[in-house]
C-alpha atoms as a PDB file:
ATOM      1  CA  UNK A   1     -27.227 113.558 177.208  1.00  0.00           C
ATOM      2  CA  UNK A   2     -25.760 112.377 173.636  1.00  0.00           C
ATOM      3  CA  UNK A   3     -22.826 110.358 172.902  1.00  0.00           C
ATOM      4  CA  UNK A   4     -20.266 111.733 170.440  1.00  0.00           C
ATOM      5  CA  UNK A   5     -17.248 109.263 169.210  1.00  0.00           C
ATOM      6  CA  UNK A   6     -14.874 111.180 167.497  1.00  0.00           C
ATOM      7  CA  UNK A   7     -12.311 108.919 165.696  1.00  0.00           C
ATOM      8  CA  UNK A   8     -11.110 107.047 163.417  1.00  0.00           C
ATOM      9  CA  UNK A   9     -12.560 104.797 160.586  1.00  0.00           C
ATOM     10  CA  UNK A  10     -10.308 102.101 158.740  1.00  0.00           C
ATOM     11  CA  UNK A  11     -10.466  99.431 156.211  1.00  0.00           C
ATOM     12  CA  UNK A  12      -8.730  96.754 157.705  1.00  0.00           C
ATOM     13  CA  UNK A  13      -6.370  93.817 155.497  1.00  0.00           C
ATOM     14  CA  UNK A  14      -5.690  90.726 157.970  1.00  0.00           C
ATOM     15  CA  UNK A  15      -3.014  88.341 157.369  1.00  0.00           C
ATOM     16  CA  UNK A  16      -3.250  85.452 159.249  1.00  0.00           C
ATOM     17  CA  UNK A  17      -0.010  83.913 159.872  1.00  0.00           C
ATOM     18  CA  UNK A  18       2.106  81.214 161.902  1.00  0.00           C
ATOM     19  CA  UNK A  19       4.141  83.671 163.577  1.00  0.00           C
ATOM     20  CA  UNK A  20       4.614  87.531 163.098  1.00  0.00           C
ATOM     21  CA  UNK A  21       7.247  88.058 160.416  1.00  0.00           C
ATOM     22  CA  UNK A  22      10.434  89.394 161.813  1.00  0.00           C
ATOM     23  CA  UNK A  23      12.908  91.822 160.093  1.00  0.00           C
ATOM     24  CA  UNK A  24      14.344  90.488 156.736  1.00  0.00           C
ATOM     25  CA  UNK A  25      12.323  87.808 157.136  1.00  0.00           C
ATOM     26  CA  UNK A  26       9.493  86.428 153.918  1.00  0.00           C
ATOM     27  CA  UNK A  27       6.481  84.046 155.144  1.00  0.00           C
ATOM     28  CA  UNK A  28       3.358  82.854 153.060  1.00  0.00           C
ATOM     29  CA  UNK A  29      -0.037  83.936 154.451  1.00  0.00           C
ATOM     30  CA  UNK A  30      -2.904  80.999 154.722  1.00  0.00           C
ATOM     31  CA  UNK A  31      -5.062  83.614 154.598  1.00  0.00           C
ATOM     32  CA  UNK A  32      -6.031  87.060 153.744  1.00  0.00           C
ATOM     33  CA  UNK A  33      -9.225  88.749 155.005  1.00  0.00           C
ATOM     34  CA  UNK A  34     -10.822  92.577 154.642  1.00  0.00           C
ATOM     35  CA  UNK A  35     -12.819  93.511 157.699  1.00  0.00           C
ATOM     36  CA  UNK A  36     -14.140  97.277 158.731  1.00  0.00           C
ATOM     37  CA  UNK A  37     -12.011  98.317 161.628  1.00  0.00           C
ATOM     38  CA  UNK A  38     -10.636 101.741 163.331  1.00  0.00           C
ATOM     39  CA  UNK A  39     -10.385 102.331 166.688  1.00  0.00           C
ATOM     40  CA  UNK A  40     -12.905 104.919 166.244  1.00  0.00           C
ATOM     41  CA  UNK A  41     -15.160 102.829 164.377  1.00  0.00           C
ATOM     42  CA  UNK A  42     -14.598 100.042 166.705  1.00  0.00           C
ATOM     43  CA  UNK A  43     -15.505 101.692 169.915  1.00  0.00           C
ATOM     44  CA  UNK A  44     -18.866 103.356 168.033  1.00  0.00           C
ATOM     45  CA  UNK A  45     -19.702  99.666 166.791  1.00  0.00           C
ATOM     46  CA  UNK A  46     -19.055  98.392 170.380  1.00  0.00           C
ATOM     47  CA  UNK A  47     -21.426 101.168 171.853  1.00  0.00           C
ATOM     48  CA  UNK A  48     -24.253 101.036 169.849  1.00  0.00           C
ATOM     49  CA  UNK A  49     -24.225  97.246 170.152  1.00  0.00           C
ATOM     50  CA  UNK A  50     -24.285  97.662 174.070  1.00  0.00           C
ATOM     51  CA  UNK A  51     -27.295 100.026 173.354  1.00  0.00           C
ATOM     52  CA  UNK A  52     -26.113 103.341 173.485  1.00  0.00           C
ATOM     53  CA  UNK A  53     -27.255 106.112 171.176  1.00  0.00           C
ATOM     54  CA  UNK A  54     -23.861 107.187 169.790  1.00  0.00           C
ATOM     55  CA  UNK A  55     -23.092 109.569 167.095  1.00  0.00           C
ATOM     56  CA  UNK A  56     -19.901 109.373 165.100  1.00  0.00           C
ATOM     57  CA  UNK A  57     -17.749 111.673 163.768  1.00  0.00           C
ATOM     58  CA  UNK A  58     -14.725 111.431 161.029  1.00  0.00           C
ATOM     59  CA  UNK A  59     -13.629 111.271 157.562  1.00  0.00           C
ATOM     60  CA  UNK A  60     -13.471 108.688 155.707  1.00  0.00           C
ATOM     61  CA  UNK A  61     -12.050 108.108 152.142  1.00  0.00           C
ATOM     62  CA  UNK A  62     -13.144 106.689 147.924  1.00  0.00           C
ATOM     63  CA  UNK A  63     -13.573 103.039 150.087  1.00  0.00           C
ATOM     64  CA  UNK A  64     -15.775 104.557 152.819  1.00  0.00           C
ATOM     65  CA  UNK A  65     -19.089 103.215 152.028  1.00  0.00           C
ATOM     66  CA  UNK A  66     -17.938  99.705 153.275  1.00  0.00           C
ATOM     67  CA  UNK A  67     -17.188 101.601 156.668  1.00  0.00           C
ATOM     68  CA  UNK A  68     -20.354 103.548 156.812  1.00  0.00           C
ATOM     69  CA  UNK A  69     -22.387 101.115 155.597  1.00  0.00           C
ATOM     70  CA  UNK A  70     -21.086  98.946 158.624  1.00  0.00           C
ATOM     71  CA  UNK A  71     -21.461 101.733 160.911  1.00  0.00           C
ATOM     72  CA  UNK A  72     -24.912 102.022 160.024  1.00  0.00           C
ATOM     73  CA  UNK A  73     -25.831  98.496 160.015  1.00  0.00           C
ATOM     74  CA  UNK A  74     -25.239  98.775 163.801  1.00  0.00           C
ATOM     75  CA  UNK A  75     -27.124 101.847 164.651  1.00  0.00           C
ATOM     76  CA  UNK A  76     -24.597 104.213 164.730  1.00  0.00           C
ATOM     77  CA  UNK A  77     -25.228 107.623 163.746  1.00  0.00           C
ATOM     78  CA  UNK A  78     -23.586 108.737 160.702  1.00  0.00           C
ATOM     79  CA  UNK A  79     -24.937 112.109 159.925  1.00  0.00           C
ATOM     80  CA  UNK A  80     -21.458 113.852 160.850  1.00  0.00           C
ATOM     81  CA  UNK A  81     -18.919 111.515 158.641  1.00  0.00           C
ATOM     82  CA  UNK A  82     -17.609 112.867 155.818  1.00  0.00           C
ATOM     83  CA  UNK A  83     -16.391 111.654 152.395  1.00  0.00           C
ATOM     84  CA  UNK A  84     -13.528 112.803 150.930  1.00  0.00           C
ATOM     85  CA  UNK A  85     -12.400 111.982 147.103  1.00  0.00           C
ATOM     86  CA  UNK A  86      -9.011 110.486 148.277  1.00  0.00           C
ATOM     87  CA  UNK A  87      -7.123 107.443 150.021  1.00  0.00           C
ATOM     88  CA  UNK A  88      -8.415 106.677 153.308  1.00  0.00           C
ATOM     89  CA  UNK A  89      -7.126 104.933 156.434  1.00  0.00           C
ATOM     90  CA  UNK A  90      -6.225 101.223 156.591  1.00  0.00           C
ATOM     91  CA  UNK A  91      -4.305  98.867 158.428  1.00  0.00           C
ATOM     92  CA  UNK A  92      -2.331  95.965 157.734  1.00  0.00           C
ATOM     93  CA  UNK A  93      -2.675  93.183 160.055  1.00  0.00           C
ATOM     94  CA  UNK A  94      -0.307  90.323 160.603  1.00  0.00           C
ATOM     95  CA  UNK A  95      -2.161  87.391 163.352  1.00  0.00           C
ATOM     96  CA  UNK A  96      -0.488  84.576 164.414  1.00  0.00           C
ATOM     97  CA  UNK A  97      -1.383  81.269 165.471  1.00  0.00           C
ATOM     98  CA  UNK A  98      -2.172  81.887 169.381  1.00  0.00           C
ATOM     99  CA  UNK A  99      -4.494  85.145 167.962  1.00  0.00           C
ATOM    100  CA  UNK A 100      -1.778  87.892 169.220  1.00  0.00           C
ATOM    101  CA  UNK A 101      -1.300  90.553 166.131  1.00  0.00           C
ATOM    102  CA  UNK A 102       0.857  93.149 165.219  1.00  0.00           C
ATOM    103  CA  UNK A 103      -0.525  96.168 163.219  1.00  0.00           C
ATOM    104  CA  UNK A 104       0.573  98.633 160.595  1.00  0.00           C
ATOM    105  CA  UNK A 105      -1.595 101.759 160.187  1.00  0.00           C
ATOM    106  CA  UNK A 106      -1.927 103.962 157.428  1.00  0.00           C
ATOM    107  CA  UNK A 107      -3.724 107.107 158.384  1.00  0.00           C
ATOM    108  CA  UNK A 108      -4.823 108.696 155.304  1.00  0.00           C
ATOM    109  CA  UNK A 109      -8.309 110.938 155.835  1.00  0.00           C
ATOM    110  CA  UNK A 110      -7.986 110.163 159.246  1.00  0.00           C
ATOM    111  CA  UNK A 111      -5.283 112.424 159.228  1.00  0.00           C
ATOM    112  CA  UNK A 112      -6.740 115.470 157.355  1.00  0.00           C
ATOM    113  CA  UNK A 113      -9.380 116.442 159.849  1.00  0.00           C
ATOM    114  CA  UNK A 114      -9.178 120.240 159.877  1.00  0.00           C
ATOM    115  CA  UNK A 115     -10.414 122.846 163.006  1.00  0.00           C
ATOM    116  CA  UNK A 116     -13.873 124.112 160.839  1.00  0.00           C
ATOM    117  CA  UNK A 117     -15.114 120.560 160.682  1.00  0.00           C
ATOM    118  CA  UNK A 118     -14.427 120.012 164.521  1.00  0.00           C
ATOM    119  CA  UNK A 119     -16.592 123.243 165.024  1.00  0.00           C
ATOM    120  CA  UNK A 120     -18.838 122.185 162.495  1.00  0.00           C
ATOM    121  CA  UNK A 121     -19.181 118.935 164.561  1.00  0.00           C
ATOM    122  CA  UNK A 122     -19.095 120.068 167.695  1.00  0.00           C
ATOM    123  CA  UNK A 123     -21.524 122.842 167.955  1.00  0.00           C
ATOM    124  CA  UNK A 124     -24.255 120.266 168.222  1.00  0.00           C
ATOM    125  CA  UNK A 125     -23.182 118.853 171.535  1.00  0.00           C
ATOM    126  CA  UNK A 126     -22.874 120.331 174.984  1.00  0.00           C
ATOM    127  CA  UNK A 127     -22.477 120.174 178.314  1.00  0.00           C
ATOM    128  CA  UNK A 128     -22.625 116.814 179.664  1.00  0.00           C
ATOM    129  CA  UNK A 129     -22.592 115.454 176.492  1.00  0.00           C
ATOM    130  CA  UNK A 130     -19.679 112.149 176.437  1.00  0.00           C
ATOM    131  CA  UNK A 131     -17.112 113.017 173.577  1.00  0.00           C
ATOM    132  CA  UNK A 132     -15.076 109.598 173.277  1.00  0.00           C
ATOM    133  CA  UNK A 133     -11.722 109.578 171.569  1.00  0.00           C
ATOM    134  CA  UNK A 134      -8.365 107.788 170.519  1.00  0.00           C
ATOM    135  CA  UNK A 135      -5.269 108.930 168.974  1.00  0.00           C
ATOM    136  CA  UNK A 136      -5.668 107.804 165.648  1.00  0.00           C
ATOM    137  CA  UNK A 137      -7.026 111.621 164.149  1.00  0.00           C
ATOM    138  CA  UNK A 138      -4.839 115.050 163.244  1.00  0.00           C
ATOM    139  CA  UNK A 139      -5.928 117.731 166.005  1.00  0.00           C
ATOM    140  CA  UNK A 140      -6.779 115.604 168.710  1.00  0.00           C
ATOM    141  CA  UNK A 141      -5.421 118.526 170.803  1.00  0.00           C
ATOM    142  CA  UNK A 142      -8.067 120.659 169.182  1.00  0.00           C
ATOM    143  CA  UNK A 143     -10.842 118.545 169.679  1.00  0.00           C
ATOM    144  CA  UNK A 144      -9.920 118.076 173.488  1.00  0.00           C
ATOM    145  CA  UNK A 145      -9.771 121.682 173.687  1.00  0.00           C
ATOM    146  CA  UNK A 146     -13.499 122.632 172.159  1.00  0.00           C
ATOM    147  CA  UNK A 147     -15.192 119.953 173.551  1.00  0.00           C
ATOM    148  CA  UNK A 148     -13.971 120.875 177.138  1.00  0.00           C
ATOM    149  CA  UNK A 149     -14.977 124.340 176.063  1.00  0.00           C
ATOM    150  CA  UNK A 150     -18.456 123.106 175.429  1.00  0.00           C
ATOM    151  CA  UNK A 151     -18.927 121.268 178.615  1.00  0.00           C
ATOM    152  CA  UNK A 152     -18.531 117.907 177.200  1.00  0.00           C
ATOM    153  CA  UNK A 153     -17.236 114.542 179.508  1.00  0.00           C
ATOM    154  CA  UNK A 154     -13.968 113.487 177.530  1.00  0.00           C
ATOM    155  CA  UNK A 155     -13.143 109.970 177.347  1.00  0.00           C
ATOM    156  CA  UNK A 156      -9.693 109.267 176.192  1.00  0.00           C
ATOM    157  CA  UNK A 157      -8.231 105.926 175.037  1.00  0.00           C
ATOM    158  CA  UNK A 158      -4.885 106.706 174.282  1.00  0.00           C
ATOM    159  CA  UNK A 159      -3.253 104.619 171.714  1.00  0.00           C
ATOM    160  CA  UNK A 160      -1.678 104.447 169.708  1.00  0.00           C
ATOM    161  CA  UNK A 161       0.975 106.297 172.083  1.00  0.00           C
ATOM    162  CA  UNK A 162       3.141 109.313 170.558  1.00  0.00           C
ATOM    163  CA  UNK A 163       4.018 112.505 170.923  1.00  0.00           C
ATOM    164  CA  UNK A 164       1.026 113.874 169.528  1.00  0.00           C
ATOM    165  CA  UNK A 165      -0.521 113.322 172.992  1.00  0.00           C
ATOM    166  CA  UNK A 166       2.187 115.665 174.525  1.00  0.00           C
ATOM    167  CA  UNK A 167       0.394 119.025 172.859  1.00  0.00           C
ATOM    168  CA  UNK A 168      -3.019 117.714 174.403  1.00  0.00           C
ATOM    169  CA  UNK A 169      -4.021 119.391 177.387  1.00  0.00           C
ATOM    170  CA  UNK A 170      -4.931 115.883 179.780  1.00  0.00           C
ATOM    171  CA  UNK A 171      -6.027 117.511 182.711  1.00  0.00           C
ATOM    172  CA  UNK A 172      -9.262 118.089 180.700  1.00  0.00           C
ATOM    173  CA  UNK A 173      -9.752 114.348 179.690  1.00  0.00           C
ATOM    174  CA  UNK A 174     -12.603 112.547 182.306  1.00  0.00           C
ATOM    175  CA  UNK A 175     -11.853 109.096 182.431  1.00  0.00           C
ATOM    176  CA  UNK A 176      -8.730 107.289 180.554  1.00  0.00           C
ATOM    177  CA  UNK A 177      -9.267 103.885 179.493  1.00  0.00           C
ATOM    178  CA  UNK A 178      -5.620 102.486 178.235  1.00  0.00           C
ATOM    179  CA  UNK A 179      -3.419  99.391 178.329  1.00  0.00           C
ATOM    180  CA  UNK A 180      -0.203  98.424 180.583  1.00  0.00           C
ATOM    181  CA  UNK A 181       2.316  99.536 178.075  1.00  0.00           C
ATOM    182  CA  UNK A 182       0.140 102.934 177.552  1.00  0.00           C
ATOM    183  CA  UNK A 183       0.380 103.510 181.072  1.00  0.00           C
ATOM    184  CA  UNK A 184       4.165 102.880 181.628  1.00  0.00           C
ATOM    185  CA  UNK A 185       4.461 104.818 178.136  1.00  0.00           C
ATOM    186  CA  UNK A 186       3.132 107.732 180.626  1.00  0.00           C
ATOM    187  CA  UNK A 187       4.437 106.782 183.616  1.00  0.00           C
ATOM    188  CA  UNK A 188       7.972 105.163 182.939  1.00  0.00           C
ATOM    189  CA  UNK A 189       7.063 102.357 185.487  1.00  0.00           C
ATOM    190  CA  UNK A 190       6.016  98.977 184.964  1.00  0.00           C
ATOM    191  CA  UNK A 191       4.309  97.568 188.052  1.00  0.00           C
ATOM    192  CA  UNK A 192       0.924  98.022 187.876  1.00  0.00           C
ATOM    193  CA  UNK A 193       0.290  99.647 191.331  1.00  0.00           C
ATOM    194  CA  UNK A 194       3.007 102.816 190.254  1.00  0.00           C
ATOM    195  CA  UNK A 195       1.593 103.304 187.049  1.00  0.00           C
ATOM    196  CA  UNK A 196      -2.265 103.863 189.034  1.00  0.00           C
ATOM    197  CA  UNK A 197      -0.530 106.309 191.292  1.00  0.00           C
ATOM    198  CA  UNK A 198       1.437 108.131 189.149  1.00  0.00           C
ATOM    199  CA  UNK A 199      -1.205 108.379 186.986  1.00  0.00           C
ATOM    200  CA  UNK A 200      -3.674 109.538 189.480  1.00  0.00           C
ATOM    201  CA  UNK A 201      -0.792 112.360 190.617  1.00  0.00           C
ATOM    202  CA  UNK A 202      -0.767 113.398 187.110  1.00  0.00           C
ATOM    203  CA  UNK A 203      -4.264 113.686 186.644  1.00  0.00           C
ATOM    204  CA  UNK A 204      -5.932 114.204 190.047  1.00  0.00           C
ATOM    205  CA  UNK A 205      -9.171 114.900 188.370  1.00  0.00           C
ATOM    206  CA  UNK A 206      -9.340 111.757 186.171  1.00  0.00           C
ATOM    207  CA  UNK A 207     -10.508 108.257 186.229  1.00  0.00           C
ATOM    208  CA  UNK A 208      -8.586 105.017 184.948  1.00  0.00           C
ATOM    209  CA  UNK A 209      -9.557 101.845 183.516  1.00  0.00           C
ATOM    210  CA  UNK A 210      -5.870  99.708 183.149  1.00  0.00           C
ATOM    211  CA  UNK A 211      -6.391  96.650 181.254  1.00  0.00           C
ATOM    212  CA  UNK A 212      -4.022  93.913 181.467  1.00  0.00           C
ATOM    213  CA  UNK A 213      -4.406  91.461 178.653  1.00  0.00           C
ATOM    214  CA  UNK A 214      -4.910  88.258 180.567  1.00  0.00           C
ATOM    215  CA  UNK A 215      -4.457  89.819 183.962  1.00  0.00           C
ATOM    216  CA  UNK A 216      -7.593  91.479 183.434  1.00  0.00           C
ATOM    217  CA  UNK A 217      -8.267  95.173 184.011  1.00  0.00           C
ATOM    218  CA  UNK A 218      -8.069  97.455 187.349  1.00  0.00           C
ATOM    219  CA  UNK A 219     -10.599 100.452 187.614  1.00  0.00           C
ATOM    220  CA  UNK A 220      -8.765 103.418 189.863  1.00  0.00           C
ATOM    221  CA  UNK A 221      -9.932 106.837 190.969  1.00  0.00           C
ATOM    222  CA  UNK A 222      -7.284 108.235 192.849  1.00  0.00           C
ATOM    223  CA  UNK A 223      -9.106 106.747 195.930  1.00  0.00           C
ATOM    224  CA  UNK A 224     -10.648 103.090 194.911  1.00  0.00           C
ATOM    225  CA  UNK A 225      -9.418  99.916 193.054  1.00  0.00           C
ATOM    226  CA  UNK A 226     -11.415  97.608 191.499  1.00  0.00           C
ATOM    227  CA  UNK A 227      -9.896  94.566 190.064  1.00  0.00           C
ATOM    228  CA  UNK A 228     -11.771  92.515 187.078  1.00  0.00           C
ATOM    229  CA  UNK A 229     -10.373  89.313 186.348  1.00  0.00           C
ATOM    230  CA  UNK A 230     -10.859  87.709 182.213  1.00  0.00           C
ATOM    231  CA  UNK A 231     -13.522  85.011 181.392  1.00  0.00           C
ATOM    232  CA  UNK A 232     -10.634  82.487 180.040  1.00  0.00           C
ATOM    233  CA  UNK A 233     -11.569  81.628 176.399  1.00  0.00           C
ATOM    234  CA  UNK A 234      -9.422  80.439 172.959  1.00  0.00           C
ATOM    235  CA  UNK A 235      -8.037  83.637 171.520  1.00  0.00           C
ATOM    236  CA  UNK A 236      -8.782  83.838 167.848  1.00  0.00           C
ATOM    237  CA  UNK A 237      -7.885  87.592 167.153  1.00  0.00           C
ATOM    238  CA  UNK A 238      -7.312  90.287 169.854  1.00  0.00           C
ATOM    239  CA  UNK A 239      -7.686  92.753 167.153  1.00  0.00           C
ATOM    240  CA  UNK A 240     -10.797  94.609 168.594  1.00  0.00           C
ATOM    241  CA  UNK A 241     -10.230  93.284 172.376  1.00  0.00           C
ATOM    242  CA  UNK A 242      -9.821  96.976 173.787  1.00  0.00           C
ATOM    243  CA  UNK A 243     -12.208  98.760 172.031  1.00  0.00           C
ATOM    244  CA  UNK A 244     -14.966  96.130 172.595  1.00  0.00           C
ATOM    245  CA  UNK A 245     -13.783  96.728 176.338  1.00  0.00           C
ATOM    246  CA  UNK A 246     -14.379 100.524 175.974  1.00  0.00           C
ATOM    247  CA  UNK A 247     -17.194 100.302 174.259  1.00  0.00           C
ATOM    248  CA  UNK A 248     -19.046  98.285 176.614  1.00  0.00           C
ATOM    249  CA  UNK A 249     -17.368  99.923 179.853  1.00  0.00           C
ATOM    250  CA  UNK A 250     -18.839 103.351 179.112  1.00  0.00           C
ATOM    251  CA  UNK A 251     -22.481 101.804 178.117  1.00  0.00           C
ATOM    252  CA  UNK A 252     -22.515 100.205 181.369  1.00  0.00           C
ATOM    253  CA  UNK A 253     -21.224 103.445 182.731  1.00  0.00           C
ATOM    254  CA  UNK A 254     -24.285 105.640 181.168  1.00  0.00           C
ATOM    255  CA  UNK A 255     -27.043 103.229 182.225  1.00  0.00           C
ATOM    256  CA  UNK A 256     -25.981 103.974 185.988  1.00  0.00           C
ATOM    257  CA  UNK A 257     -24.436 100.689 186.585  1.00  0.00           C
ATOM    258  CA  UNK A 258     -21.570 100.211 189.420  1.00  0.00           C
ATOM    259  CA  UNK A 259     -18.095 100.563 188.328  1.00  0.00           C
ATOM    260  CA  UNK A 260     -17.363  96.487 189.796  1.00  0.00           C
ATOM    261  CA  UNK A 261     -20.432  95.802 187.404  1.00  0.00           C
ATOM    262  CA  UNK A 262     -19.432  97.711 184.421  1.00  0.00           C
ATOM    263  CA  UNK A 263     -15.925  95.894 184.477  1.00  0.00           C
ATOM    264  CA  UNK A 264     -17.822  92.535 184.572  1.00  0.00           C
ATOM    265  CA  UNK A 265     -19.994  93.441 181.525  1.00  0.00           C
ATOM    266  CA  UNK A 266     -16.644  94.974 179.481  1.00  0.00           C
ATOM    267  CA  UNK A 267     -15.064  91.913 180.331  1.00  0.00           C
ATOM    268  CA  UNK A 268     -17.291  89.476 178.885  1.00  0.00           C
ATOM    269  CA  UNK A 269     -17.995  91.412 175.983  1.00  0.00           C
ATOM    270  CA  UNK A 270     -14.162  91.562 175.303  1.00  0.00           C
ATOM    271  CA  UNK A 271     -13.810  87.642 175.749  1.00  0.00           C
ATOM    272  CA  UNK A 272     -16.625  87.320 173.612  1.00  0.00           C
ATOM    273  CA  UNK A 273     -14.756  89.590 170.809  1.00  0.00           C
ATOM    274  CA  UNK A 274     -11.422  87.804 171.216  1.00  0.00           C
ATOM    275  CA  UNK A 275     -13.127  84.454 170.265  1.00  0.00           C
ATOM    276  CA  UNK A 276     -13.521  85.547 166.359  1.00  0.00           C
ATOM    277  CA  UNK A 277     -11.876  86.667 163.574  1.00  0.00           C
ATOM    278  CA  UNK A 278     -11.755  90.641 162.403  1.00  0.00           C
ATOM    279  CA  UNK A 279     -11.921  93.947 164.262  1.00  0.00           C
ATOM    280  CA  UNK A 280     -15.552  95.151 163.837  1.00  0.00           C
ATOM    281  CA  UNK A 281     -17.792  91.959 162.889  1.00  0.00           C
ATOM    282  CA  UNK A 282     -15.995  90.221 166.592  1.00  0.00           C
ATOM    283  CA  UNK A 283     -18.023  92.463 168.239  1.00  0.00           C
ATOM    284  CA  UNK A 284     -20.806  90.999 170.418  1.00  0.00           C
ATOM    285  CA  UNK A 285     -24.641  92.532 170.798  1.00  0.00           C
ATOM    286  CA  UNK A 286     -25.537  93.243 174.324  1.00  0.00           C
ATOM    287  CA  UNK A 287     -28.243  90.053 174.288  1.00  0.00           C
ATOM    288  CA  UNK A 288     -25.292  88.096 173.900  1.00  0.00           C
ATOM    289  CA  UNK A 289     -23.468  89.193 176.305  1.00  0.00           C
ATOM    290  CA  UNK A 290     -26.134  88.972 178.781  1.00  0.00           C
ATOM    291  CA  UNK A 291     -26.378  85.498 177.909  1.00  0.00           C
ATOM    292  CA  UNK A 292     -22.830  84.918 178.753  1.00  0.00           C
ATOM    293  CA  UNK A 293     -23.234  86.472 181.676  1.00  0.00           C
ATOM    294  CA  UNK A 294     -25.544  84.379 183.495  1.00  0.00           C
ATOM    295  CA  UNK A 295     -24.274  80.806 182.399  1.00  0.00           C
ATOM    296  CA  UNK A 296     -22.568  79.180 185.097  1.00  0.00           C
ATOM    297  CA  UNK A 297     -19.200  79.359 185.737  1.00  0.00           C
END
């Protein structure tokens, strides 16, 4: 069984800031930082520091090597990113003074995927294999599509949400792993409870892992909740909060551990990554989130 991630990798410019800047309205930044980020990046980071195997796949643009060199620093597999003589994808990121942030995303290569690359790609997984993905590529739909051809377990985090998501075929996707306002975003309701059961009616085949900033995150199968609470710590940058969830979620996941479990271990890990600056570098090594993990309450 291999691990594909499929997704996106970004250069990431972080403002921090006292509050987000509203509409007409000119603030000085105290400080500005450059940090490897993505949500595809993010998520492969996140899994090969929880100690899965995971290959990733994208393209990446004339400032790549910072990404891949990242990428590789933490064990994941490169072999299937591409370079491409042009601008790539990067963000600009405003965070305020309580950590919350508001992002602006430029997609660049991340947007000029094209369908012989995917087959290119894809032809070296198979059934079983765990193809994880966001919405932050061109021909998501595509992907979906071959990979469910091939057999593969689709993991879908959603976001960001657009329409691009409407031309996917969802009933194909294994387990969804999104936030609250993804899930009214689908839905059109906000209590928590409708947007698991509408969900579930919508995909009866699916799983879904809700996360609720500092409500914590609800596991649903159509059948079972499971609630997981936060470990309370000072928020720093949430930047890299959700994918350091996912990340650690589905490790847990492929090592055979209980879904109750799994939640507990994506939890920490997410606390953990909340607690420092950046996207990619806030993300914790599975040692240390042992460690967290058995200190006393």
């Amino acid at each position: 069984m291999k691990v594909l991630n499929y997704g996106s990798l970004n250069v990431d410019y972080v403002y921090s800031l006292d509050h987000i800047v509203q509409g007409g309205e000119t603030i000085l930044s105290s400080k500005m930082e450059v940090f490897c980020g993505g949500k595809g990046l993010n998520q492969s980071i996140a899994l090969a520091r929880a100690g899965v195997p995971v290959y990733h796949a994208g393209l990446v643009g004339e400032e790549g090597s910072i990404l891949l060199d990242a990428c590789r620093e933490s064990g994941v597999d490169t072999s299937y990113v591409r370079q491409l003589d042009c601008k790539g994808g990067h963000t600009i990121i405003q965070v305020d003074a309580k950590g919350q942030n508001c992002i602006i995303l430029y997609g660049g290569t991340n947007q000029m995927q094209t369908k012989e690359y995917i087959d290119e790609v894809l032809s070296n997984f198979g059934k079983d294999d765990f193809l994880i993905l966001q919405n932050e590529v061109n021909l998501l739909d595509y992907i979906i599509d071959r990979g469910h051809d091939r057999g593969m377990k689709i993991v879908l985090n959603p976001s960001p949400f657009d329409e691009k998501l409407m031309a996917c075929d969802l009933s194909k996707v294994y387990l969804f792993l999104l936030n609250e306002i993804e899930g009214e975003q689908f839905t059109g309701f906000s209590d928590v409870d409708q947007i698991l059961t509408a969900l579930a009616g919508k995909f009866p085949e699916a799983r879904f892992v809700l996360t609720l900033g500092s409500e914590g995150a609800l596991y649903y199968d159509g059948k079972e909740k499971i609630f997981q609470d936060i470990f309370p710590v000072k928020a720093v940058d949430t930047t890299a909060a959700g994918d350091t969830f996912t990340g650690f979620f589905i490790a847990a996941l492929l090592e055979g551990t209980s879904i109750k479990e799994a939640l507990r271990f994506a939890a920490r890990a997410s606390a953990i990554a909340v607690s420092r600056p950046g996207a990619a570098p806030s993300i914790p090594c599975i040692e240390e989130v042992k460690r967290a993990l058995s200190l006393p309450k």
